[in-house]
N, C-alpha and C. Protein backbone atom coordinates (compact mmCIF):
# COMPACT_ATOMS: atom_id res chain seq x y z
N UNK A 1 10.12 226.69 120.50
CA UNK A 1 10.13 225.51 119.65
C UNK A 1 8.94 224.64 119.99
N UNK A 2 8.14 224.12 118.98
CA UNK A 2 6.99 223.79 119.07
C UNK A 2 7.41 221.92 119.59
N UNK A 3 6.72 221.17 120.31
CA UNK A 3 6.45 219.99 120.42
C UNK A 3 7.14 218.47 119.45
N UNK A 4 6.32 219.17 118.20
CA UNK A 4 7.04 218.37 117.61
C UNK A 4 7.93 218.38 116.86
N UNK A 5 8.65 218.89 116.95
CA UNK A 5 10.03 219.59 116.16
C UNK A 5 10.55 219.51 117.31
N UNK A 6 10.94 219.37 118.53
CA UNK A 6 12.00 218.01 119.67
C UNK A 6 11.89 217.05 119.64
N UNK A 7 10.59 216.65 119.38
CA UNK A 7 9.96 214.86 119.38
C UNK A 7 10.82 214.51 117.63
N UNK A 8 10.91 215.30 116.65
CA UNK A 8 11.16 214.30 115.52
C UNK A 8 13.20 214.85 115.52
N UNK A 9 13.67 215.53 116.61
CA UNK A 9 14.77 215.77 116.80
C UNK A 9 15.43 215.01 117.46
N UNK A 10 14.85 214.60 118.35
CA UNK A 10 15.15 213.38 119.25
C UNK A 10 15.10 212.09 118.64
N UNK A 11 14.50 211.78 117.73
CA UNK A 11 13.87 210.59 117.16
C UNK A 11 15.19 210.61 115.87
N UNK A 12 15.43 211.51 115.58
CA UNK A 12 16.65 211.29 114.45
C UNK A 12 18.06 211.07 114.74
N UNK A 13 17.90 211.90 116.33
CA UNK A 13 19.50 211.83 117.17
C UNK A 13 19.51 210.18 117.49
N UNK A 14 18.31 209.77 118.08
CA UNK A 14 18.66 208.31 118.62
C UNK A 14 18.56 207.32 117.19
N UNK A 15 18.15 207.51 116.54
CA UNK A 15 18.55 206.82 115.23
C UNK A 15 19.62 206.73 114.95
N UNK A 16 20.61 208.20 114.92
CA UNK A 16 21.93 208.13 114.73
C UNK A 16 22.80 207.30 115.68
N UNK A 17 22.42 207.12 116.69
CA UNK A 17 22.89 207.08 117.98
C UNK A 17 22.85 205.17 117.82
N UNK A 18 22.09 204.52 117.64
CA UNK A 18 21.61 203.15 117.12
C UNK A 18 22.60 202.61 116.22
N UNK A 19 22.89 203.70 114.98
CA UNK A 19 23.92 203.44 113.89
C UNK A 19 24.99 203.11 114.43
N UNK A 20 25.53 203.75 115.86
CA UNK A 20 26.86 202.55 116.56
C UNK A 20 26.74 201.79 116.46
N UNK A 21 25.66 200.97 117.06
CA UNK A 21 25.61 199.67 116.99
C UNK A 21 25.84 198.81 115.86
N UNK A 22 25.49 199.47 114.51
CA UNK A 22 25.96 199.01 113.05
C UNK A 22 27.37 198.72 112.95
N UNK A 23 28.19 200.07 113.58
CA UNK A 23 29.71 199.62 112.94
C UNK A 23 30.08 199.01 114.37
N UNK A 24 29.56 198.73 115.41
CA UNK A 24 30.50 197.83 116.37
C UNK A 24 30.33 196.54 115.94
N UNK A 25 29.15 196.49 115.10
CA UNK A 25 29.17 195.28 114.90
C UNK A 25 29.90 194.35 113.53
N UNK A 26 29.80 195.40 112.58
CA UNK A 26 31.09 195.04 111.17
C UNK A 26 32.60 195.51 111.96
N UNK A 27 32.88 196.24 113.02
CA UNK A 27 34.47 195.98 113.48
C UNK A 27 34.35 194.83 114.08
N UNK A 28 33.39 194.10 115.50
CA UNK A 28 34.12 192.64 115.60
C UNK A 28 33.68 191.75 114.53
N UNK A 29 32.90 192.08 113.97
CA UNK A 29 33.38 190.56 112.54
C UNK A 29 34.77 190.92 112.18
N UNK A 30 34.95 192.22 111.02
CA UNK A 30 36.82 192.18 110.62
C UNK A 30 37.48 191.84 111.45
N UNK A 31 37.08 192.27 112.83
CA UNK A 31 38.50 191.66 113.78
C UNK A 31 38.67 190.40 114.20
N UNK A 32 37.05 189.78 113.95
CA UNK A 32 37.63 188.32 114.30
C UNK A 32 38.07 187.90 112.66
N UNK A 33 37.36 188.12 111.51
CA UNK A 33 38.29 187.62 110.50
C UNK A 33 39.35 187.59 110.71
N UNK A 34 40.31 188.93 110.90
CA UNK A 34 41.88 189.39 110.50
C UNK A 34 42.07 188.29 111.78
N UNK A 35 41.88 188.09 112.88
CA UNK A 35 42.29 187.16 113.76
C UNK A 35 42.42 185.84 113.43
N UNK A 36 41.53 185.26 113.01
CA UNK A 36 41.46 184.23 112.38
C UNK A 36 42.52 183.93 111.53
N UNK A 37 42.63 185.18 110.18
CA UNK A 37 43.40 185.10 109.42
C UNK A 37 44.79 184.68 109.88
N UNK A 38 45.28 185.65 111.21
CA UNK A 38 46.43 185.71 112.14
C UNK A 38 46.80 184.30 112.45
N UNK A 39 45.96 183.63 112.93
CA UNK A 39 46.05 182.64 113.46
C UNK A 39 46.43 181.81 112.89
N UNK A 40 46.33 181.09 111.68
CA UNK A 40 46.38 180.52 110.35
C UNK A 40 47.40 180.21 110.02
N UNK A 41 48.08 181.79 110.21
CA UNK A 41 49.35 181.71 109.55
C UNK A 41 50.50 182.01 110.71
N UNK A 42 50.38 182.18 111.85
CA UNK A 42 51.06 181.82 112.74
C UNK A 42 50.50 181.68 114.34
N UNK A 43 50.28 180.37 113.97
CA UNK A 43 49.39 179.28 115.19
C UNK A 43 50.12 179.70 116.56
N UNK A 44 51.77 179.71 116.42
CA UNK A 44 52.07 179.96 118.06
C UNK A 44 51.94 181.00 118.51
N UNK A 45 51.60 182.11 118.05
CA UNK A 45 50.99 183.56 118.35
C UNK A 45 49.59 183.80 118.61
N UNK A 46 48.81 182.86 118.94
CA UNK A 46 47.46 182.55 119.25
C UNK A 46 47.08 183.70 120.44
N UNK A 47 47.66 182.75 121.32
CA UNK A 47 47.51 183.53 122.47
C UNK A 47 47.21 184.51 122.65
N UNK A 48 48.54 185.60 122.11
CA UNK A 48 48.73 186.89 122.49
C UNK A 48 47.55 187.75 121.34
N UNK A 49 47.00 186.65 119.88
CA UNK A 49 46.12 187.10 119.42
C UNK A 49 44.84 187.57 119.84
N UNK A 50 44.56 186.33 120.13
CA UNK A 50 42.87 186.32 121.04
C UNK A 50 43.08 186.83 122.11
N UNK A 51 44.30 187.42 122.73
CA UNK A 51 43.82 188.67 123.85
C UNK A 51 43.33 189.82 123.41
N UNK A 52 44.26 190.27 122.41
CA UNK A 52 43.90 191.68 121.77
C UNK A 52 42.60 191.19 121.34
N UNK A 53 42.54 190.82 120.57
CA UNK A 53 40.47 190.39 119.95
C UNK A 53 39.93 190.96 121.05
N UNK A 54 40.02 189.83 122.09
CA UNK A 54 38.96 189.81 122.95
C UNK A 54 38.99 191.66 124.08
N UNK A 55 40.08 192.20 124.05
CA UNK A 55 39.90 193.32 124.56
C UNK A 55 39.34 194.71 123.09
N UNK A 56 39.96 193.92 122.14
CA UNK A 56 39.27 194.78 121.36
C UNK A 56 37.66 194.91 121.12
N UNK A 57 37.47 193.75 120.74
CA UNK A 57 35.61 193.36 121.16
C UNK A 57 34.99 194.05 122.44
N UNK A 58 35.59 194.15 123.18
CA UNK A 58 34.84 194.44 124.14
C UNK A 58 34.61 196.24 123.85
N UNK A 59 35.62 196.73 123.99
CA UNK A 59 35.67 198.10 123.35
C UNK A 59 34.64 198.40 122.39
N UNK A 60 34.59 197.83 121.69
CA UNK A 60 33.56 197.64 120.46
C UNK A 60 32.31 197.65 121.07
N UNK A 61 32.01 196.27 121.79
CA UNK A 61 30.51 196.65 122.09
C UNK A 61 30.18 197.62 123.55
N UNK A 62 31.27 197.99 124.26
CA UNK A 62 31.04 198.76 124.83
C UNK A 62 30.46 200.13 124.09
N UNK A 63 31.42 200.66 122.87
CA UNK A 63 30.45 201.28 122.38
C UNK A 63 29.21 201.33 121.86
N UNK A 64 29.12 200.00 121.67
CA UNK A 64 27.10 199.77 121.01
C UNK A 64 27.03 200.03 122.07
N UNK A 65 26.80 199.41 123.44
CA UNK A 65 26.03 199.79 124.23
C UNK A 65 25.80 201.15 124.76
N UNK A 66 27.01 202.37 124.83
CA UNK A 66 26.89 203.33 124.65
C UNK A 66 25.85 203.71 123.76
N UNK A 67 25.58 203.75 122.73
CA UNK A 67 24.96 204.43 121.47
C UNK A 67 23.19 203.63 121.88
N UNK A 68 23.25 202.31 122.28
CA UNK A 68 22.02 202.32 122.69
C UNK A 68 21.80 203.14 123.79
N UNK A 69 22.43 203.52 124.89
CA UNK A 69 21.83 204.29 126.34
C UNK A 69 21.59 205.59 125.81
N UNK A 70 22.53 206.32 124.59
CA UNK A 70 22.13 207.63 124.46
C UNK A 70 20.82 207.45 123.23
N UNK A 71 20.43 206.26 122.66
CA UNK A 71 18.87 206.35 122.12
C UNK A 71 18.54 206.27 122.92
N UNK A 72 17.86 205.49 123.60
CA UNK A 72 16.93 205.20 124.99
C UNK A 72 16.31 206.45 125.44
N UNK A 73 18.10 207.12 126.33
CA UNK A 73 17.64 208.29 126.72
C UNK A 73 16.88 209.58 125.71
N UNK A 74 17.67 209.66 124.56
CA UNK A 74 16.87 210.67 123.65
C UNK A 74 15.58 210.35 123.31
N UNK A 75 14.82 208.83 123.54
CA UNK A 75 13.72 208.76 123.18
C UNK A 75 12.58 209.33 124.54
N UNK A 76 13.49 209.01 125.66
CA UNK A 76 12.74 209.90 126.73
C UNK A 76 12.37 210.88 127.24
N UNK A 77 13.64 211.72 126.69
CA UNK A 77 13.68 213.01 126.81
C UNK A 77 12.49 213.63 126.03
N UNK A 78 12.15 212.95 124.47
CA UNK A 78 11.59 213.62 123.50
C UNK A 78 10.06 213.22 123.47
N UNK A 79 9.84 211.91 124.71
CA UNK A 79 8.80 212.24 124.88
C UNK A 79 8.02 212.99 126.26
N UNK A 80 8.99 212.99 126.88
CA UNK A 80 8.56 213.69 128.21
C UNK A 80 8.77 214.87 127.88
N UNK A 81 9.87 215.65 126.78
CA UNK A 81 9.62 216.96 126.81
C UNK A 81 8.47 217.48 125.73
C-alpha cells in the first residue's frame, strides 16, 4: 500500500472519529433541555434530576474526548507511517 492511500485513510478515520464530538454535543443540549423541561414541571425532583444530567454529561463528553484521542492518534500514525 502506497503512502498515500494510509495518509488519506487516516485522515478520513479521524474525521469520523471528530464526528463524536458532534453528537456529544447535541445529547448534552437535549439533556439539559428535557432537564430543564423536568424541572418545570416538578421543581421538588430537582435534585435527583441534575444528578442524572450531570452524570449523564459527563458520559457524553467523556466520549468526545474519546473520539478526539482516537483523531489525534490517527493523525499520527498517518503521518509517521
Amino acid at each position: 500500500m502506497s503512502h498515500e492511500i494510509v495518509l488519506a485513510a487516516c485522515a478520513i478515520g479521524a474525521a469520523l472519529a471528530v464526528l463524536v464530538g458532534l453528537a456529544a454535543g447535541f445529547s448534552t443540549g437535549n439533556a439539559t433541555g428535557k432537564a430543564i423541561e423536568s424541572i418545570a414541571r416538578q421543581p421538588e425532583a430537582s435534585g435527583k434530576i441534575m444528578s442524572a444530567l450531570i452524570i449523564g454529561n459527563g458520559f457524553a463528553e467523556a466520549t468526545a474526548i474519546y473520539g478526539l484521542l482516537v483523531s489525534i492518534l490517527l493523525i499520527f500514525v498517518g503521518i509517521k507511517g
